[in-house]
N, C-alpha and C. Protein backbone atom coordinates (compact mmCIF):
# COMPACT_ATOMS: atom_id res chain seq x y z
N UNK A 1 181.70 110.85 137.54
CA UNK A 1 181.26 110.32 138.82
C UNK A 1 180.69 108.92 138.65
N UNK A 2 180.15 108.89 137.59
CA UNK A 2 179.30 107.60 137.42
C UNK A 2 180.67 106.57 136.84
N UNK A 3 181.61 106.65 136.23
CA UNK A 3 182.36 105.94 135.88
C UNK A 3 183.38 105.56 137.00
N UNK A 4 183.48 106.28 138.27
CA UNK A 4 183.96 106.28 139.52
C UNK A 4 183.12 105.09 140.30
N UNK A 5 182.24 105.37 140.07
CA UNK A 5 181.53 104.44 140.97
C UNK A 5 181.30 103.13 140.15
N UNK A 6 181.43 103.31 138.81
CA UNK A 6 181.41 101.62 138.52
C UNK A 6 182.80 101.04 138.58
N UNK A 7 184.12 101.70 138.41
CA UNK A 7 184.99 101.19 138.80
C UNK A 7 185.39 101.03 140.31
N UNK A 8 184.69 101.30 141.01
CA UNK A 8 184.35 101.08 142.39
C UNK A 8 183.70 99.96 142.72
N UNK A 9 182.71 99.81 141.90
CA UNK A 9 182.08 98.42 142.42
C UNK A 9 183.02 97.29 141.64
N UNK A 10 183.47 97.48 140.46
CA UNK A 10 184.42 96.32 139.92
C UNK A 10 185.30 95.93 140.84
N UNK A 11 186.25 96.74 141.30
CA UNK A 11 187.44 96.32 142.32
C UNK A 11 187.18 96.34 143.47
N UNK A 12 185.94 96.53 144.37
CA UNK A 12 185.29 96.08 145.52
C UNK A 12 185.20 94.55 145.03
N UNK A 13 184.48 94.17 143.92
CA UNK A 13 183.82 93.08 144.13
C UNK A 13 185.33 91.93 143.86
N UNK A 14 186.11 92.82 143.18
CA UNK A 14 187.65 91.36 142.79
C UNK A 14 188.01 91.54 144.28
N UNK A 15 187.87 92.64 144.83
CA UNK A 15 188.90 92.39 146.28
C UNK A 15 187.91 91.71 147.45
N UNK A 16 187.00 91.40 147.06
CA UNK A 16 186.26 91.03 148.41
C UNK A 16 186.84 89.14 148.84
N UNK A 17 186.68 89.44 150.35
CA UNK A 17 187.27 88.34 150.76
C UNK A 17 186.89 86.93 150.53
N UNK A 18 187.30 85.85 150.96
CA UNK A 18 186.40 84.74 151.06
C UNK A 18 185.40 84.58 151.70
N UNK A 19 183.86 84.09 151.31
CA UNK A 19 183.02 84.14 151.83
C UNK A 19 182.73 83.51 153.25
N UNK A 20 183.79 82.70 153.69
CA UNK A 20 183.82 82.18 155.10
C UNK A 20 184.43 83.77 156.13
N UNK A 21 185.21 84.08 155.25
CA UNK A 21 185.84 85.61 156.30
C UNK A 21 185.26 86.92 155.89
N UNK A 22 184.21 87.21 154.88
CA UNK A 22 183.57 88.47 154.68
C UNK A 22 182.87 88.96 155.68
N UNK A 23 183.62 90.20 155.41
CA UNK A 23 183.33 91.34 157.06
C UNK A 23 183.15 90.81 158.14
N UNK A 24 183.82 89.65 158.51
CA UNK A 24 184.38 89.68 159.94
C UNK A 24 185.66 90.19 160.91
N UNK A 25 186.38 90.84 159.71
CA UNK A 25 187.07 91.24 159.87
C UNK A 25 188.01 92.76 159.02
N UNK A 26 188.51 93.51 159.55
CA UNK A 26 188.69 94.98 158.95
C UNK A 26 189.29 94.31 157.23
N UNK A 27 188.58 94.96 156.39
CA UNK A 27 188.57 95.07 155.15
C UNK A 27 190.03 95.80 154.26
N UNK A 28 190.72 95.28 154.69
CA UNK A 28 191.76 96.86 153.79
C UNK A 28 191.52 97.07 152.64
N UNK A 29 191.75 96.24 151.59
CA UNK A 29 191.54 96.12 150.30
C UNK A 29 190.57 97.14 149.42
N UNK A 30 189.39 96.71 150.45
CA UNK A 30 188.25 97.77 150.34
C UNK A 30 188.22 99.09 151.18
N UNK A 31 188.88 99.21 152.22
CA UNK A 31 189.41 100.66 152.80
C UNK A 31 190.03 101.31 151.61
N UNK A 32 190.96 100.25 151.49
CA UNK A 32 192.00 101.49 149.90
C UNK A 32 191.34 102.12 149.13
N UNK A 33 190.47 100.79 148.76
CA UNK A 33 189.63 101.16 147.28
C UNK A 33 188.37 102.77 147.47
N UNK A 34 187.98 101.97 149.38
CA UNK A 34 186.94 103.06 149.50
C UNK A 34 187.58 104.93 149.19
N UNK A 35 188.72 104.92 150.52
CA UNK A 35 189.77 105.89 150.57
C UNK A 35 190.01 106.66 148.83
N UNK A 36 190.39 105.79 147.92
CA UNK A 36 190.58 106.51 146.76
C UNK A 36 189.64 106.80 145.69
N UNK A 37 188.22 106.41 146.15
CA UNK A 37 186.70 106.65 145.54
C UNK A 37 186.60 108.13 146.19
N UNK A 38 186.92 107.99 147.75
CA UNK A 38 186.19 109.02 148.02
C UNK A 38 187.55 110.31 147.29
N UNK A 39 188.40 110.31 147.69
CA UNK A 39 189.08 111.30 147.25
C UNK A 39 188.98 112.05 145.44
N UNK A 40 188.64 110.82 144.92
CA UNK A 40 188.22 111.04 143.38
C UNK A 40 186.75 111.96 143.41
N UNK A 41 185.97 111.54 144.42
CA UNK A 41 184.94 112.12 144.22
C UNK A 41 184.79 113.30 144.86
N UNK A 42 185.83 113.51 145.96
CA UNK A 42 185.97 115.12 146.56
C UNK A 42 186.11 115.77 145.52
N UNK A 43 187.21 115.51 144.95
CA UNK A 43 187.92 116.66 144.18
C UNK A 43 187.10 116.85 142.69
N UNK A 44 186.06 115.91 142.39
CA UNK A 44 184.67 115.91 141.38
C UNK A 44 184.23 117.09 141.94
N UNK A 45 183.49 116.96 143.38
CA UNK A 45 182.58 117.93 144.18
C UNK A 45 183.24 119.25 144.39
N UNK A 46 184.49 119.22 144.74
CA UNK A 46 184.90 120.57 144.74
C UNK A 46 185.26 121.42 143.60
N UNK A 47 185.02 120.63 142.71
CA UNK A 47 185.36 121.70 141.08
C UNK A 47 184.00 122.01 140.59
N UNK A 48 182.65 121.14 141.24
CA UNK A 48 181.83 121.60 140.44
C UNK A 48 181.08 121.96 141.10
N UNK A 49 180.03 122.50 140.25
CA UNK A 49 178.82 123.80 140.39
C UNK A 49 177.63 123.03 140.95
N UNK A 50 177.17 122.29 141.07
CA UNK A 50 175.95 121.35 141.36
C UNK A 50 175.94 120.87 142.97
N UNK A 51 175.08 120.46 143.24
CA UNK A 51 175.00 119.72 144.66
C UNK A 51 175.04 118.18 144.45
N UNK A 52 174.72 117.90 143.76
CA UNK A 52 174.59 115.98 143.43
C UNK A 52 176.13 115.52 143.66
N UNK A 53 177.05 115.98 143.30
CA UNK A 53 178.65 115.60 143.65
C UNK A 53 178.93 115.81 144.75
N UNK A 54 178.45 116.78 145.51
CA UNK A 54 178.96 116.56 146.87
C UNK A 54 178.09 116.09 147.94
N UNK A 55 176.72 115.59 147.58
CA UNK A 55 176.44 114.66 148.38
C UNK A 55 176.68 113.61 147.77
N UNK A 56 176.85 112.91 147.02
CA UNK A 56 177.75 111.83 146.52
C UNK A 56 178.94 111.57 147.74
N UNK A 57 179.57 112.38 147.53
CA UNK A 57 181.30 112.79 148.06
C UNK A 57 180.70 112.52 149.55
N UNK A 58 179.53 113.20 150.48
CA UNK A 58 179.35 113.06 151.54
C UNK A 58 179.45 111.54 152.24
N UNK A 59 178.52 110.76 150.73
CA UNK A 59 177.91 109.18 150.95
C UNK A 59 179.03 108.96 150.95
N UNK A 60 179.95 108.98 150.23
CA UNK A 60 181.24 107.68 150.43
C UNK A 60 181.95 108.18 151.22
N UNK A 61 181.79 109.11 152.01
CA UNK A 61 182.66 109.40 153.58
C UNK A 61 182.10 108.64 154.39
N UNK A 62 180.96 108.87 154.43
CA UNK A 62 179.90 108.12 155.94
C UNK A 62 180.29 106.63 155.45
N UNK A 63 180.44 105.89 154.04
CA UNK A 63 180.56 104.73 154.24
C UNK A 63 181.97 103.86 154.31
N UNK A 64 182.91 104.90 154.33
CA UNK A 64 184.87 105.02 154.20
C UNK A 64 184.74 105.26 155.99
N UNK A 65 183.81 105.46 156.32
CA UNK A 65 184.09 106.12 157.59
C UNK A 65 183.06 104.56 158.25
N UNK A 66 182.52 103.78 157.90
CA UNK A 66 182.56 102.47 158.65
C UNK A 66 183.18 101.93 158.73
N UNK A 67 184.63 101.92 158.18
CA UNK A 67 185.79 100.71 158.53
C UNK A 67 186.12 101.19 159.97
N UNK A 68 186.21 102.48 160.21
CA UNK A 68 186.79 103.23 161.43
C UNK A 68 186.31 102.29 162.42
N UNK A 69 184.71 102.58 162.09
CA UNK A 69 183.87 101.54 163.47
C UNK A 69 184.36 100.42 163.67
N UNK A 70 184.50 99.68 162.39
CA UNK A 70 185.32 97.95 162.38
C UNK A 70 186.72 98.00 162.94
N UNK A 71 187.96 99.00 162.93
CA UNK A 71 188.85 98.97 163.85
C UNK A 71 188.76 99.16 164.53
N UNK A 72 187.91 99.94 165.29
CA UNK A 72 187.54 100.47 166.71
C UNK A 72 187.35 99.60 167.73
N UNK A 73 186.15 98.23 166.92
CA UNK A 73 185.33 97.07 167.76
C UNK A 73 185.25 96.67 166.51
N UNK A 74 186.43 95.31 166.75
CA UNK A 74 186.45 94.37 165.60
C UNK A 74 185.11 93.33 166.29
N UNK A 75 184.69 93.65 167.24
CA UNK A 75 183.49 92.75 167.80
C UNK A 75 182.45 92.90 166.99
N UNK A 76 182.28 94.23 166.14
CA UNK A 76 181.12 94.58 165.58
C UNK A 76 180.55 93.55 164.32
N UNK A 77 179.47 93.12 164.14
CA UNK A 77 179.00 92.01 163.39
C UNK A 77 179.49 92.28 162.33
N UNK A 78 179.79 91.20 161.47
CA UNK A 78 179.98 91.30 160.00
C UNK A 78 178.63 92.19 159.01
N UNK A 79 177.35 91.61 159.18
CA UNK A 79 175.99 92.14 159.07
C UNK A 79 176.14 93.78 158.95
N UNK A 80 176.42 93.70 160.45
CA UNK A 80 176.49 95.61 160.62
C UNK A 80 177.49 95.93 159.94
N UNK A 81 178.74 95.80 159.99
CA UNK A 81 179.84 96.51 159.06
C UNK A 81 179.50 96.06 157.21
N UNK A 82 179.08 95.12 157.28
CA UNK A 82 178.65 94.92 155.53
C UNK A 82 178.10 96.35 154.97
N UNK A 83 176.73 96.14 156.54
CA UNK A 83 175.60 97.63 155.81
C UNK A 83 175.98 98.70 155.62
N UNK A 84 177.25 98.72 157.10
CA UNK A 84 177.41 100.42 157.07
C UNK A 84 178.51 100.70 155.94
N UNK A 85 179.32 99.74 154.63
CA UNK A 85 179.78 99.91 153.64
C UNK A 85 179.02 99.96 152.91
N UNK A 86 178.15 98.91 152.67
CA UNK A 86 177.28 98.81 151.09
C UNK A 86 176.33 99.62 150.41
N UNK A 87 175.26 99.79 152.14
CA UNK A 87 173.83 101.09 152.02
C UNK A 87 174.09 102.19 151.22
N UNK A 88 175.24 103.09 151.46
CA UNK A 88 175.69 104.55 150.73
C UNK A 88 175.57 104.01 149.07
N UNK A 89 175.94 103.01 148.54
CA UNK A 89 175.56 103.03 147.17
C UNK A 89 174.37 103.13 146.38
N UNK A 90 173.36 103.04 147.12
CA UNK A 90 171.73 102.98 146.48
C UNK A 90 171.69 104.82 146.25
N UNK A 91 171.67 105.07 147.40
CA UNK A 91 171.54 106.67 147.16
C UNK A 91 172.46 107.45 146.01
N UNK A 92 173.57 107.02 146.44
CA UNK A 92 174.42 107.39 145.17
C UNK A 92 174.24 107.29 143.77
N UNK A 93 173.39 106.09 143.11
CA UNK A 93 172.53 105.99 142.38
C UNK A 93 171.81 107.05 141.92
N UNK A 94 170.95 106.48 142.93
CA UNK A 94 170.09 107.98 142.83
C UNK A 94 170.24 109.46 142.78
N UNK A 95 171.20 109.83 143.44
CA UNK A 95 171.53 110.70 143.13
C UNK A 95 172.03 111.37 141.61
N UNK A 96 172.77 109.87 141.32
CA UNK A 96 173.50 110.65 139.73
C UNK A 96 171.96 110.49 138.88
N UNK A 97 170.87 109.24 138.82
CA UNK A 97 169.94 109.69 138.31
C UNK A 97 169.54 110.87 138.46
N UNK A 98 169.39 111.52 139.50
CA UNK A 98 168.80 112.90 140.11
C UNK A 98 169.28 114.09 139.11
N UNK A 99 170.30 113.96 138.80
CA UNK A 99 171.37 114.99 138.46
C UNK A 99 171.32 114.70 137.10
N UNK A 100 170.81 113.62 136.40
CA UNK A 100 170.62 113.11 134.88
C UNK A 100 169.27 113.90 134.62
N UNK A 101 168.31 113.50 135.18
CA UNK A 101 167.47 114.03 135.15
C UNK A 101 167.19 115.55 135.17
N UNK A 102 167.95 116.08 136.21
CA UNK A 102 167.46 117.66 135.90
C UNK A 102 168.31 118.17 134.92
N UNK A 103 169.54 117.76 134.38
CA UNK A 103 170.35 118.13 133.34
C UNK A 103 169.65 118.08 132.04
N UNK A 104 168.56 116.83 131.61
CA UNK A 104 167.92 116.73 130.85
C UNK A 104 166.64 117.42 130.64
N UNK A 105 166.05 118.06 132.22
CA UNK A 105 165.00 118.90 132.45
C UNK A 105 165.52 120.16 131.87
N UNK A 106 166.77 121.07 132.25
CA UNK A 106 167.10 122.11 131.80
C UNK A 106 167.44 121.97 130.00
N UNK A 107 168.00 121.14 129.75
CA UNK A 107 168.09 121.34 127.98
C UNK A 107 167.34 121.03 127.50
N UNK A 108 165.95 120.63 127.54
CA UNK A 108 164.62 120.87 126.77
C UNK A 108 164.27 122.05 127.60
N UNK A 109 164.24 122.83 128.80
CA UNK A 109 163.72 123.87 128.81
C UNK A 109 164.35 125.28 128.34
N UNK A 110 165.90 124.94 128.20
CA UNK A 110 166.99 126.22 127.58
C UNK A 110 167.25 125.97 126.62
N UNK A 111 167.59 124.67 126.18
CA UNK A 111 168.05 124.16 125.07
C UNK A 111 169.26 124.21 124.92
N UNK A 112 170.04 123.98 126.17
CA UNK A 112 171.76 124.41 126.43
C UNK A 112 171.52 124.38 128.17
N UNK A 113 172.28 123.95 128.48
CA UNK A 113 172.85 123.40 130.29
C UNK A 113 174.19 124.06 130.08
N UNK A 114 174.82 125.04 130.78
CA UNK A 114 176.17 125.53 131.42
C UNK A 114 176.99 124.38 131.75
N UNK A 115 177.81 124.43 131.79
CA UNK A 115 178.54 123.77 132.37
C UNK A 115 178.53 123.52 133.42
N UNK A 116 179.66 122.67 134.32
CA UNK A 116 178.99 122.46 136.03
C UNK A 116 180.43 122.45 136.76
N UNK A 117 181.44 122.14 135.66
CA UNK A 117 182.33 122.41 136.66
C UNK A 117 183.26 123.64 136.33
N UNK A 118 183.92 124.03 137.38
CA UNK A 118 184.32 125.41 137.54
C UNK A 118 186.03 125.12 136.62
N UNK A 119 186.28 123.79 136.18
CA UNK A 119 187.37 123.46 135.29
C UNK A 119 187.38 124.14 134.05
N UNK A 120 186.10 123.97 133.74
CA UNK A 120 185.60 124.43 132.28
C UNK A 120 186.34 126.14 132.34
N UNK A 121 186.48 126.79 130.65
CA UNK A 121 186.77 128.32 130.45
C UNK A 121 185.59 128.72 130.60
N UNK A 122 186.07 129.87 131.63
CA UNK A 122 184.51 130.73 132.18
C UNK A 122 184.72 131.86 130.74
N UNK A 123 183.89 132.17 130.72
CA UNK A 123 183.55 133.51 129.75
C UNK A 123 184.25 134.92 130.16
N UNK A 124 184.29 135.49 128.96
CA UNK A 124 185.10 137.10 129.29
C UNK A 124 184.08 137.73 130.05
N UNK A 125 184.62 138.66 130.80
CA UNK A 125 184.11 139.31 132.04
C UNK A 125 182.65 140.32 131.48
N UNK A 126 181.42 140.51 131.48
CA UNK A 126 180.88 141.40 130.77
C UNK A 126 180.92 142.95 131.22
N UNK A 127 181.08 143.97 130.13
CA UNK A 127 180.92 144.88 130.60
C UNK A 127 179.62 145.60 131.46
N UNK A 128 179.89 146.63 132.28
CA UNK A 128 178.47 147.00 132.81
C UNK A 128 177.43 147.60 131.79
N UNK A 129 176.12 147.47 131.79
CA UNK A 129 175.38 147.88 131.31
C UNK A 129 174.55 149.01 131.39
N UNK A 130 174.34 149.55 132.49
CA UNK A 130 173.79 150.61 133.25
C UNK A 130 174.62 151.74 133.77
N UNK A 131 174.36 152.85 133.72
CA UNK A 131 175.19 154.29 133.96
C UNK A 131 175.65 153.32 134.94
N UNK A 132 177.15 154.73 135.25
CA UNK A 132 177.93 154.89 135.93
C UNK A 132 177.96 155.70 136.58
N UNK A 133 177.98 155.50 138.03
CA UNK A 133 177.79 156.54 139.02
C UNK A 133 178.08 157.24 139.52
């Protein structure tokens, strides 16, 4: 996820326009780029076990989902369409800190973290332990 999002900001920042025409106008370059962040990061969120990936996955919808506004009403300020792309990345941040952090909270308290995504080989089935009824 975290390597998603820095190759996200790399090819945001080569595709961004000239600074006389930034976000005054619908972005494709960065639609694409947004469009195939978020899809990378669905399919992160839907394999794994944690919540931090899919609110991740949420943030770069709400902010894949401001170009919509910019075709809708290309009137809308450059300002406003900048924010409603850029803002979702701080949290996202935070978030993967979030998710660093309690990963590192659980293996000093277990001394072993499970795995998180459901990709991984799950374990043989255990037998029951308790009579049978």
């Amino acid at each position: 996820t975290a390597g998603s999002l820095l190759t996200y900001a790399v090819l945001s920042y080569a595709a961004l326009s000239s600074t006389a025409t930034l976000y005054r106008s619908f972005e494709r370059e960065i639609f694409l780029i947004d469009l195939a962040t978020l899809l990378g990061l669905l399919i992160v969120a839907l394999r794994a076990d944690r919540l931090w990936p899919l609110c991740i996955a949420a943030l770069q919808m709400v902010g894949t989902a401001g170009h919509a506004v910019k075709l809708a009403d290309p009137q809308v300020l450059p300002y406003a369409y900048a924010f409603a792309l850029r803002f979702w990345g701080y949290p996202m941040i935070a978030l993967i800190m979030l998710g660093t952090w309690n990963h590192q909270r659980r293996l000093i308290k277990f001394g072993v973290d499970k795995s998180w995504s459901s990709s991984s080989a799950r374990s043989a089935p255990q037998p029951p332990t308790g009579p049978i009824g």
